[in-house]
Protein backbone atom coordinates (compact mmCIF):
# COMPACT_ATOMS: atom_id res chain seq x y z
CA UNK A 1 117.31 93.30 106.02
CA UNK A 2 118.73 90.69 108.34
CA UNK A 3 118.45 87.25 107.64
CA UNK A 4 119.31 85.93 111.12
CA UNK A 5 115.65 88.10 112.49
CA UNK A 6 113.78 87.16 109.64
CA UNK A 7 111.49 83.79 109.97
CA UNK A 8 108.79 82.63 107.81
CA UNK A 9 106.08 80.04 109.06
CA UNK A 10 104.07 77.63 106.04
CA UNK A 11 100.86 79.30 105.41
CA UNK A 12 97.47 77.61 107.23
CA UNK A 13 95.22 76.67 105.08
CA UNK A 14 92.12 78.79 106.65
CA UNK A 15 93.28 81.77 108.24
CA UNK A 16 90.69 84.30 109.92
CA UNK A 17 90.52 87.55 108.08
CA UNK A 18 92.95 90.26 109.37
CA UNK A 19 95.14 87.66 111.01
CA UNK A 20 98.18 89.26 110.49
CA UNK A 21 99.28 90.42 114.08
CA UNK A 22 98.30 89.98 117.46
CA UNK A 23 98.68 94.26 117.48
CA UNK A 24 95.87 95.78 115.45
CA UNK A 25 97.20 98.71 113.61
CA UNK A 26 94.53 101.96 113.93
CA UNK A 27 90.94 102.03 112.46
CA UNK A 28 91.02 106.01 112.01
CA UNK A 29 90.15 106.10 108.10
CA UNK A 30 86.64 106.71 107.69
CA UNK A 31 84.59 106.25 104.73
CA UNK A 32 85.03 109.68 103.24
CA UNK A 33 88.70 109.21 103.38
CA UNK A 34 88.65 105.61 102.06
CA UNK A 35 86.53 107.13 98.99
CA UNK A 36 88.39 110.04 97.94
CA UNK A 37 91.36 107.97 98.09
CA UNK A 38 90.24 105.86 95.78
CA UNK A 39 89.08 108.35 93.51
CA UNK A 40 92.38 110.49 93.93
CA UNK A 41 94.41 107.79 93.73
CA UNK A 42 94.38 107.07 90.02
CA UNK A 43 95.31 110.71 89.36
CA UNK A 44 98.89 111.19 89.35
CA UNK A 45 101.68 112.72 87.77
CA UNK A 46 102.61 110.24 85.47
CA UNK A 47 99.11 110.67 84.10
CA UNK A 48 99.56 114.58 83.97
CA UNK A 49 102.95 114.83 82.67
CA UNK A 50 103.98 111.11 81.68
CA UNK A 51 101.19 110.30 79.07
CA UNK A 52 102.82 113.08 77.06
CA UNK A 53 105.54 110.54 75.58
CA UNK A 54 102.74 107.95 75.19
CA UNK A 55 100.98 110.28 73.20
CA UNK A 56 104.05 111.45 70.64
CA UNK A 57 104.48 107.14 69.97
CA UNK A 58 101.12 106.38 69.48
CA UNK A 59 99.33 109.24 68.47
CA UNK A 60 95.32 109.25 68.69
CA UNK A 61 95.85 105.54 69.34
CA UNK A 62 96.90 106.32 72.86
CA UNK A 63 93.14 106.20 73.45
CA UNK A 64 93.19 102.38 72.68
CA UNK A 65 96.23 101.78 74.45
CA UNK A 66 94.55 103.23 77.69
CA UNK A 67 91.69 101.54 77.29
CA UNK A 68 93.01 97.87 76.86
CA UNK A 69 95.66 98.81 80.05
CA UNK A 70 92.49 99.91 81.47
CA UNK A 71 90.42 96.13 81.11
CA UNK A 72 93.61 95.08 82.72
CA UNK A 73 93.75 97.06 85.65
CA UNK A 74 89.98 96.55 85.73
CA UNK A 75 90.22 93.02 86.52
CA UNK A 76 93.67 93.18 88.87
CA UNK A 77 91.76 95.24 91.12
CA UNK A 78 88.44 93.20 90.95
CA UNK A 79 90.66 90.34 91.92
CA UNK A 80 92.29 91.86 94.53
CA UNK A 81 88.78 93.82 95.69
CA UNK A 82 87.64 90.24 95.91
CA UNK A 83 90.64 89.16 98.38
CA UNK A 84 90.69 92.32 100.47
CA UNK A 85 87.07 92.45 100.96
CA UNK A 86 87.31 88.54 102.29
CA UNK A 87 90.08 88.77 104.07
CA UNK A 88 91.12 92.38 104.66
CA UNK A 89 94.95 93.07 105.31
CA UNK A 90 97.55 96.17 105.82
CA UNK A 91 99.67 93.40 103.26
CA UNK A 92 97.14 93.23 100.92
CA UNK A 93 98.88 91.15 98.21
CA UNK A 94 101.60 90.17 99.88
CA UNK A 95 99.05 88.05 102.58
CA UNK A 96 97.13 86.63 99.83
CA UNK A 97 100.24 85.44 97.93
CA UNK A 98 101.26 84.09 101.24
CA UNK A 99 98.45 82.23 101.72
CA UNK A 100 97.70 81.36 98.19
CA UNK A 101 101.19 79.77 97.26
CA UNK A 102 103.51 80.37 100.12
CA UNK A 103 105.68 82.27 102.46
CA UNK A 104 108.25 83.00 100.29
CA UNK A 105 105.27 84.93 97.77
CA UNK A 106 104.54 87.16 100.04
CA UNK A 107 108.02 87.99 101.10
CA UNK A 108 108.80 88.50 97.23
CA UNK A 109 105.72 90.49 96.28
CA UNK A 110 105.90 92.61 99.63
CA UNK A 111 109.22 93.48 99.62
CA UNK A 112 109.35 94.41 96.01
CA UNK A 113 106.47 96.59 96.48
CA UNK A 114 108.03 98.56 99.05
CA UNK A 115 111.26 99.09 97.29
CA UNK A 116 109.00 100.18 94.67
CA UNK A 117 106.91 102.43 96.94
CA UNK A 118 110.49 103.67 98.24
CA UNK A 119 111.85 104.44 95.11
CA UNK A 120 108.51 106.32 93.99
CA UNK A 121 109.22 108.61 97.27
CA UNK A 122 112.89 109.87 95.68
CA UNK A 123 111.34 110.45 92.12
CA UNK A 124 108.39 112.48 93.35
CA UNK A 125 110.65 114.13 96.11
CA UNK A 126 112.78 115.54 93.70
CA UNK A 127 109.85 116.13 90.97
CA UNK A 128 108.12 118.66 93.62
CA UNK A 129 111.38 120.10 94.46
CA UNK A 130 112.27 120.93 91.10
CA UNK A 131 108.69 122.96 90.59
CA UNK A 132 109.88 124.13 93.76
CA UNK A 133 113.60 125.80 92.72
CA UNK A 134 111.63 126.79 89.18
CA UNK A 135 109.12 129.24 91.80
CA UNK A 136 111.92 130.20 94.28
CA UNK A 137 115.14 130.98 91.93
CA UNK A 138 118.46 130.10 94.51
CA UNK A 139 116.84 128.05 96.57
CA UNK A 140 118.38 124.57 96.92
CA UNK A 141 116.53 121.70 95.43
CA UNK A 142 117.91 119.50 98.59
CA UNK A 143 116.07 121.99 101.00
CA UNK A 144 112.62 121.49 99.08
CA UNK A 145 113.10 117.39 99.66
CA UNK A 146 114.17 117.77 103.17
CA UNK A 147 111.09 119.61 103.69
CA UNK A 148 108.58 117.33 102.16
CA UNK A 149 110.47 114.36 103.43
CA UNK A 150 110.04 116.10 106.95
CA UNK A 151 106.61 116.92 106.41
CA UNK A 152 104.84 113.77 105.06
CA UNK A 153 106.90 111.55 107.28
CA UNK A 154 105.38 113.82 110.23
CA UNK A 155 102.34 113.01 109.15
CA UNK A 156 102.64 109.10 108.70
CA UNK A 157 104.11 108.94 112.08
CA UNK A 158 100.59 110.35 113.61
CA UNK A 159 98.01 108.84 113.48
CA UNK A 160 96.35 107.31 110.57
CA UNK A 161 93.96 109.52 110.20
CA UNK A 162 96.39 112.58 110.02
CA UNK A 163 97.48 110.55 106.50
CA UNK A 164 93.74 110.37 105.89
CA UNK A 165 92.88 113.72 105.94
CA UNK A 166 96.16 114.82 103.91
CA UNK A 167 95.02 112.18 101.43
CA UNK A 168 91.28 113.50 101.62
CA UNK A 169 92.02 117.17 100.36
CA UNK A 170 94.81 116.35 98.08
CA UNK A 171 92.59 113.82 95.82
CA UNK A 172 89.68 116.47 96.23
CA UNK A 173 91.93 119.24 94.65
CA UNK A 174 92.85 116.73 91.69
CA UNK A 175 89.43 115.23 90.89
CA UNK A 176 88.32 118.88 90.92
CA UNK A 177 91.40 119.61 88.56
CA UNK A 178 90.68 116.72 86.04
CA UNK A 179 87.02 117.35 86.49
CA UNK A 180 87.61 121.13 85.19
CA UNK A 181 89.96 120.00 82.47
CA UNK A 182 87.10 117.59 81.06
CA UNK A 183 84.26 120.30 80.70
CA UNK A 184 86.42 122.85 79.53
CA UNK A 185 87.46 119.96 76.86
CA UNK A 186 84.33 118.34 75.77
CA UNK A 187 82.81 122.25 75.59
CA UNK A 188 85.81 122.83 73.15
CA UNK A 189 85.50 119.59 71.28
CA UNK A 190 81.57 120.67 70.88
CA UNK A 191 82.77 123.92 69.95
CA UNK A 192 80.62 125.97 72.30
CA UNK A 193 83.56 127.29 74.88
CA UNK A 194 83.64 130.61 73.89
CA UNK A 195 86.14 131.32 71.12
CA UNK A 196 87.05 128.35 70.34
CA UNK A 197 85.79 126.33 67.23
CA UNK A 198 85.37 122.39 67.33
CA UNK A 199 88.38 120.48 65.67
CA UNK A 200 85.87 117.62 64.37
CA UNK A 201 87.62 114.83 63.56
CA UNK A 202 90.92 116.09 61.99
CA UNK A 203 93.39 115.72 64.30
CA UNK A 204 92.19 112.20 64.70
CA UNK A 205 92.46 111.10 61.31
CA UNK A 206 95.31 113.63 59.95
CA UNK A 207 98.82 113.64 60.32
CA UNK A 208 99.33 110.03 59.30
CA UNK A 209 96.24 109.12 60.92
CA UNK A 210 94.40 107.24 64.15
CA UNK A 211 97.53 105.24 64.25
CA UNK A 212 100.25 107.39 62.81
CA UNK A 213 103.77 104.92 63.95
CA UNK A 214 101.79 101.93 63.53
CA UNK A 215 101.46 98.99 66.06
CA UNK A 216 105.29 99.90 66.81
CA UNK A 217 104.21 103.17 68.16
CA UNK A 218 100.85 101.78 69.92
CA UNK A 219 102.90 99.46 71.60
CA UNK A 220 104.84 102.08 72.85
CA UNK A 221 102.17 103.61 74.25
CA UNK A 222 100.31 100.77 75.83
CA UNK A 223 103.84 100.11 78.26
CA UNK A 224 103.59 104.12 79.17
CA UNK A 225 99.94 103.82 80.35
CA UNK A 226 100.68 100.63 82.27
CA UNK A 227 102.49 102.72 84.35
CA UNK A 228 100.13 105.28 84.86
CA UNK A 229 98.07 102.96 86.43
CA UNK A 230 100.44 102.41 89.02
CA UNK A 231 98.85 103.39 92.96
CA UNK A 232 95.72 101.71 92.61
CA UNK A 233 96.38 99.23 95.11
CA UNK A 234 97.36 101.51 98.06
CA UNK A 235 93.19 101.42 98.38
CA UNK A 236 92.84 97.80 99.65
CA UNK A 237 95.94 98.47 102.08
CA UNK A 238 94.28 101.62 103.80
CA UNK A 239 91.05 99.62 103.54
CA UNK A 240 92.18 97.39 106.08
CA UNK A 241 92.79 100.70 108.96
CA UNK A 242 89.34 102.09 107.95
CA UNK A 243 86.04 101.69 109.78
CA UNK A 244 84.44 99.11 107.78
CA UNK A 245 87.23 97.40 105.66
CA UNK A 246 84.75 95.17 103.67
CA UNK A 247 81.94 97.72 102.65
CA UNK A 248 84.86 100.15 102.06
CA UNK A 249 87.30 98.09 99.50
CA UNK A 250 83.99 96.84 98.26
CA UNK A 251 82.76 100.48 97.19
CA UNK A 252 85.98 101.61 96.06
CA UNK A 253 86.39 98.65 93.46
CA UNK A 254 83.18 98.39 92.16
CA UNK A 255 84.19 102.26 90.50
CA UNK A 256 87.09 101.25 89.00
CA UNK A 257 85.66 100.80 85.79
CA UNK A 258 84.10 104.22 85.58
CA UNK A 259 87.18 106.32 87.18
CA UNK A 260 89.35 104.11 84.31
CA UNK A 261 87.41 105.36 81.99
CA UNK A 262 86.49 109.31 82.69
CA UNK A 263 89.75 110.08 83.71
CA UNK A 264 92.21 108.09 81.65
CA UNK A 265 90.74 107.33 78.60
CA UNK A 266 88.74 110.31 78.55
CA UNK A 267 91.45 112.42 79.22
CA UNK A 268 93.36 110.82 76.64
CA UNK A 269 90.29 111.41 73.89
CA UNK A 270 89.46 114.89 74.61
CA UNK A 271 93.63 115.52 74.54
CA UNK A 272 94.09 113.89 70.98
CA UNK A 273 90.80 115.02 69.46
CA UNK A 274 91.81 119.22 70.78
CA UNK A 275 95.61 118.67 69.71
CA UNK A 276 97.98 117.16 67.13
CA UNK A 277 99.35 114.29 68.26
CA UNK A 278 102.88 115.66 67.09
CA UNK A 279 102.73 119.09 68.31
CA UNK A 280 105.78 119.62 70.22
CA UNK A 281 104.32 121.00 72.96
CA UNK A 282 102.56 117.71 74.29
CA UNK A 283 105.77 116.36 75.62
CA UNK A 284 107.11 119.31 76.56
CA UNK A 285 105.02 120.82 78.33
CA UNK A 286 103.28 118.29 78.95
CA UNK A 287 99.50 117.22 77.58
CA UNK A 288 97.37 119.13 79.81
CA UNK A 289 99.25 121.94 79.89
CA UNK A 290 99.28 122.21 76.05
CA UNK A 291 95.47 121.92 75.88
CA UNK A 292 94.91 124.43 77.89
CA UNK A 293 97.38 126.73 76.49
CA UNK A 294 95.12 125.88 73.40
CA UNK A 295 92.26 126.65 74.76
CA UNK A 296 93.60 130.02 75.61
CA UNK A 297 93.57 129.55 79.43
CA UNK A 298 95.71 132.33 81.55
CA UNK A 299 98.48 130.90 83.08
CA UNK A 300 97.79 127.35 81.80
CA UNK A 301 101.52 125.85 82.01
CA UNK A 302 101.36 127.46 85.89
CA UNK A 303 98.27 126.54 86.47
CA UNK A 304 99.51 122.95 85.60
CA UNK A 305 102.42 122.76 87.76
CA UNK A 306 100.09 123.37 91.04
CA UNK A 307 98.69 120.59 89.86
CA UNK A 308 101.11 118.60 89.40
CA UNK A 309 102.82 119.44 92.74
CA UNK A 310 99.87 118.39 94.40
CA UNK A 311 99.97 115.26 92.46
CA UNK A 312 103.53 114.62 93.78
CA UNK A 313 102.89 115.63 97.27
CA UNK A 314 99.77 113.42 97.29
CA UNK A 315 101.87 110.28 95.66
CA UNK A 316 104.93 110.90 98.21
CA UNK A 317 102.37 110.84 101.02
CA UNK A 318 100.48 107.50 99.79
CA UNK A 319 103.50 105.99 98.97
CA UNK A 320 105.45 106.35 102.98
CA UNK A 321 101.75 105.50 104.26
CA UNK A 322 101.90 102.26 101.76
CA UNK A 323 105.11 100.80 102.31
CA UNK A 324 105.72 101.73 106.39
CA UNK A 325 101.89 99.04 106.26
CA UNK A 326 103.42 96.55 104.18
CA UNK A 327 106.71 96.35 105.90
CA UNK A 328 104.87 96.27 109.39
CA UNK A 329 102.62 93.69 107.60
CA UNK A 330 105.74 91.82 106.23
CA UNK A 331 107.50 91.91 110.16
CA UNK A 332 104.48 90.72 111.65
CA UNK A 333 104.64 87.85 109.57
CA UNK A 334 107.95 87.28 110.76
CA UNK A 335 109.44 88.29 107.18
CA UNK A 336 111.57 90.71 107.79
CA UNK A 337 113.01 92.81 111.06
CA UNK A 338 111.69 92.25 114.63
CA UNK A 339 112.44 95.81 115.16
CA UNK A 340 110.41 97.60 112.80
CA UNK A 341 106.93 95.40 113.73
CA UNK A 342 106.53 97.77 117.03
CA UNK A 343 103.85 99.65 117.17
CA UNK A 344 103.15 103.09 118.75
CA UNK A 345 99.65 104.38 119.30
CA UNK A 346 98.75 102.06 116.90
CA UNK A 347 100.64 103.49 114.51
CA UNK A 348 103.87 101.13 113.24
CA UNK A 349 106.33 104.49 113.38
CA UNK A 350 109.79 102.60 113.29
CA UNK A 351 108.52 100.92 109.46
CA UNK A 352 107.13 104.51 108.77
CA UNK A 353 111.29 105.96 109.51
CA UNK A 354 112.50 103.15 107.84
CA UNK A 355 110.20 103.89 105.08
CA UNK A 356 111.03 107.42 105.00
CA UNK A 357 114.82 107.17 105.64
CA UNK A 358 115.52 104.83 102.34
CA UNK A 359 113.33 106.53 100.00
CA UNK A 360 115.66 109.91 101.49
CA UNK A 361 118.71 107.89 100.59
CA UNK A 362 116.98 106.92 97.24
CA UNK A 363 116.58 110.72 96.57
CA UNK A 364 120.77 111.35 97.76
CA UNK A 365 121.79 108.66 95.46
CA UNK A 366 120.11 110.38 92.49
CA UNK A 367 122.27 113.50 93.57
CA UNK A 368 125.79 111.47 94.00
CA UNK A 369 125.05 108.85 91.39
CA UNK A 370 122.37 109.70 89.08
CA UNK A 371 123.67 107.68 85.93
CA UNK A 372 125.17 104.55 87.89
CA UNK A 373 122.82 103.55 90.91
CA UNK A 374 119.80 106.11 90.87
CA UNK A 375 119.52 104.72 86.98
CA UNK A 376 120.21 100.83 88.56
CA UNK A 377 117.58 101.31 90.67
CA UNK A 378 114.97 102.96 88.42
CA UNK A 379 115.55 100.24 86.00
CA UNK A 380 115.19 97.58 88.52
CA UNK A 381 111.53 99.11 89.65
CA UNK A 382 110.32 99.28 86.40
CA UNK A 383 108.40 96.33 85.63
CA UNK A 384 107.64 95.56 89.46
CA UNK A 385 103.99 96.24 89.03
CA UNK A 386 103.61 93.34 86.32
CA UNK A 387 105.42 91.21 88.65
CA UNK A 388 102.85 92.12 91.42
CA UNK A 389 99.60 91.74 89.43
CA UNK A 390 100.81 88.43 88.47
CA UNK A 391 100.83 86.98 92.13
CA UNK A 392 97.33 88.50 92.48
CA UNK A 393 95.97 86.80 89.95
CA UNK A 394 97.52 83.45 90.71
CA UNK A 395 96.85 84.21 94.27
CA UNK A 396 93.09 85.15 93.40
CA UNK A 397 92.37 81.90 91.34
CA UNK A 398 93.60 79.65 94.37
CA UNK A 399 91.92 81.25 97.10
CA UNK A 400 88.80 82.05 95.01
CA UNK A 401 88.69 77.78 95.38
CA UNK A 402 89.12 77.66 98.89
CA UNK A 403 86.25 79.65 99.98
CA UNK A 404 84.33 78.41 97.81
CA UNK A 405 84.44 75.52 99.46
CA UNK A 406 84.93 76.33 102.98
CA UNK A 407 83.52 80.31 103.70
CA UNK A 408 81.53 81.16 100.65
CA UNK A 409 79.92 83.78 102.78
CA UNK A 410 83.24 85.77 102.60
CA UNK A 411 83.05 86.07 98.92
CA UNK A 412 81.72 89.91 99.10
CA UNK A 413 83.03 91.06 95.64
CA UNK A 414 83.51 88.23 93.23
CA UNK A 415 85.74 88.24 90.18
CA UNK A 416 83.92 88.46 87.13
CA UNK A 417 83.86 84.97 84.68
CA UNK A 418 86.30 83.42 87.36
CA UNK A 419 88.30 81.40 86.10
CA UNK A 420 88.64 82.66 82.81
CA UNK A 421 88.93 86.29 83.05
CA UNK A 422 91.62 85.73 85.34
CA UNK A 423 93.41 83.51 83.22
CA UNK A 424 93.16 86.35 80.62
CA UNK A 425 94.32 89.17 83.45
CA UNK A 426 97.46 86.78 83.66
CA UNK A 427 98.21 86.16 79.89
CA UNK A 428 97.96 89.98 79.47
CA UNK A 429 100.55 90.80 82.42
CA UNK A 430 102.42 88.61 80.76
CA UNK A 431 101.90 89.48 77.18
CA UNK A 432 103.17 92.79 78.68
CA UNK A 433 106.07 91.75 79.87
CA UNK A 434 106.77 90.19 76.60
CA UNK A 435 106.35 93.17 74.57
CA UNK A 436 109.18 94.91 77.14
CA UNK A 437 111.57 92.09 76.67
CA UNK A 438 111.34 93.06 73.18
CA UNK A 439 111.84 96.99 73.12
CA UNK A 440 114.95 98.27 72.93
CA UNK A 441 114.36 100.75 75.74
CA UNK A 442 112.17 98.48 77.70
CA UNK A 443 114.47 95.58 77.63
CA UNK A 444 116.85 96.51 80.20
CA UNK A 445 113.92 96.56 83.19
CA UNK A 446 112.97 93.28 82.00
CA UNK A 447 116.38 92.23 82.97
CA UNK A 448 116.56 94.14 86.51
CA UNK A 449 113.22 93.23 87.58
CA UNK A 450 113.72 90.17 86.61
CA UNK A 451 117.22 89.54 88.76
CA UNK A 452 115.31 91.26 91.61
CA UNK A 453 112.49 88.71 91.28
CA UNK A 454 114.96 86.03 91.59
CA UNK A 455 117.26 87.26 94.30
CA UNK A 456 113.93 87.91 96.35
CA UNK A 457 112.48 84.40 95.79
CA UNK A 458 115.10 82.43 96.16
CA UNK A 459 115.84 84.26 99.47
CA UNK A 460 112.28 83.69 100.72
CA UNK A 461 112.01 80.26 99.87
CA UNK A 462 115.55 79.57 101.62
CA UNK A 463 113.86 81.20 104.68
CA UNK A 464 110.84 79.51 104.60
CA UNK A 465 112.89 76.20 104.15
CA UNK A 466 115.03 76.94 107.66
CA UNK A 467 111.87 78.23 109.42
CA UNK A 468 110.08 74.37 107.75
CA UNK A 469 113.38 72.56 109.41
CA UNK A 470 112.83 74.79 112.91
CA UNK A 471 109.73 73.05 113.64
């Protein structure tokens, strides 16, 4: 990014909602899209395949480890519901940090988001690929990422409600996946799926018990489903290209709380209570895929990987629609390239190629370099989403203030025990990041997020200094 087209302006303090370019970006996601994508957005493969190491640390505790990540994520998004429904914005957090704190907030939290975003496009690229070369022996696993690169990017660069309708039938194949796994597992646990017999409580309470590595191991397993988590906030920055961006963010957060906990922490329940926590097919083969095998279901590990592609195909998709909006947000904020804030049919295509072209050099890197930079920049992305629900919630309790006092009628989904609850939201992101300082294997993304944090802010608020001097 070039610093000498890059200019930040001081943040007003009233600005209307949606302010964020002269250009309106397309209002082609309707309400059925907006929905399903916040339904299908908090399945993905990290919950499918991911959990699996969660599981082996904590054992049954996992089930408490998704459920207090869970209240967490419950409250990020009810703050950011709250801002998005007030003031709805393709920058989502990155406008409200902007106009919470300052310009060089948003530039920080945007543009770390969208190296995150980028980053998830290489990892899930060359996930789907590698199911890919596993169904067609010989082929080339390069050939499988050019060809979802080429596909998904095709589809960004439409119009928005191409991505919509991609978006639409992916998360209604997954929700109808999890929703099959979670009959066929509470018939099992209730032992009337036919020949199976209920496992009662044993596998809860055996094998060293409900928490079998202690509060080391349930530790463990609280970081893994923090990361599961991760996609919940591309809702609020389709919301703001849908038909009715306040009912629509307002809808989708008010079911957080109930798609937290049927398809995490139920998942996680019927999972532990139907398996041994150590059986060494939960990591690898991954959770589901063992409980169905257990269950006796054809073609369960197959069966799995569908899933899972579509998971990946979904998350690649969401994730070139997420960051092309939040770099077009960032540019028409004058935080970042002139070039990439044009838009075409509405649609901001140069951000979407830009978006596209360095997650594709993300995915070469892991080919040329994949323990020296591809491991760099996994490390440096790893506790970016902490970083980001912390400038919500600071963001949240300052503008939560402001309209109080001046547009109280904006205030469409409020925070729940504001300010306290958010003061708790921020002590746990914290907390978390705390407990990753302090693990061994955790420590080292600590340390890259950490320098990436810094390098980010201190660039911003240089900008927004020079662009404070320009007037």
């Amino acid at each position: 990014m070039s610093q000498s087209s890059t200019a930040l302006t001081p943040p007003e303090p009233r600005t209307p909602p949606s302010a964020e370019s002269g250009r309106p970006l397309g209002s082609g996601l309707k309400q059925r899209h907006l929905s399903m994508i916040a339904l299908g957005g908090v399945i993905g493969a990290g919950l499918f395949v991911g959990s699996g190491a969660g599981i082996a640390a904590a054992g049954p505790s996992i089930v408490l480890a998704y459920a207090a990540s869970g209240v967490l994520v419950m409250f990020v998004m009810r703050m950011l519901g709250e801002m998005s429904a007030a003031d709805p914005a393709s920058g989502s957090f990155s406008v409200h940090a902007e106009r919470a704190i300052g310009p060089w907030a948003g530039f920080t939290a945007g543009w770390m988001f969208w190296i995150l975003l980028c980053v998830g496009v290489a990892i899930e690229a060359i996930g789907a690929a590698h199911i890919m070369t596993g169904w067609f022996p010989g082929t080339p696993s390069w050939m499988w990422v050019l060809v979802f690169m080429a596909v998904f990017c095709g589809s960004n660069l439409a119009a928005v409600s191409h991505f919509g309708e991609f978006e639409f039938w992916f998360s209604a194949l997954k929700i109808g996946a999890i929703g099959l796994f979670l009959t066929l597992g509470v018939l099992a646990v209730l032992g009337v799926l036919p020949g199976s017999d209920s496992p009662g409580t044993a596998n809860l309470l055996h094998d060293g018990g409900f928490l079998p590595n202690g509060v080391d191991g349930l530790l463990v397993g609280l970081l893994a489903s923090v990361v599961a988590y991760g996609g919940l906030e591309t809702v609020t920055i389709a919301a703001a290209e849908s038909e009715n961006p306040v009912a629509g963010v307002a809808r989708a957060v008010r079911t957080t709380m109930w798609r937290i906990a049927i398809v995490y922490v139920g998942s996680m329940l019927v999972i532990v209570t139907l398996l041994p926590w150590n059986d060494p097919a939960v990591t690898a083969d991954g959770p589901y895929a063992a409980t169905l095998d257990r269950l006796g279901i054809p073609a369960a590990g197959e069966i799995m990987n569908v899933v899972i592609l579509i998971a990946l195909l979904s998350a690649m998709n969401a994730n070139i629609y997420g960051s092309s909006r939040m770099a077009y947000s960032l540019v028409s904020r004058g935080q970042g390239p002139r070039a990439l804030g044009r838009l075409s049919g509405r649609v901001p295509r140069r951000a979407v190629l830009a978006s596209s072209g360095f997650g594709f050099i993300t995915v070469l890197l892991s080919y040329w370099y994949p323990d020296t930079l591809f491991a760099w920049l996994l490390n440096m992305v790893g506790g970016v989403i902490l970083i980001v629900w912390g400038f919500i919630a600071v963001s949240q309790l300052v503008l939560r203030r402001r309209w109080e006092r001046e547009a109280p009628e904006r205030l469409v989904v409020r925070m729940w025990g504001f300010p306290y609850l958010t003061r708790v939201a921020l002590a746990g992101v914290a907390g978390v990041l705390v407990l990753m300082a302090l693990g061994a294997d955790t420590r080292v993304q600590v340390l890259f997020t950490g320098g990436l944090t810094a390098a980010l802010a201190l660039t911003g608020y240089a900008l927004q200094r020079r662009a404070a001097r320009a007037v």
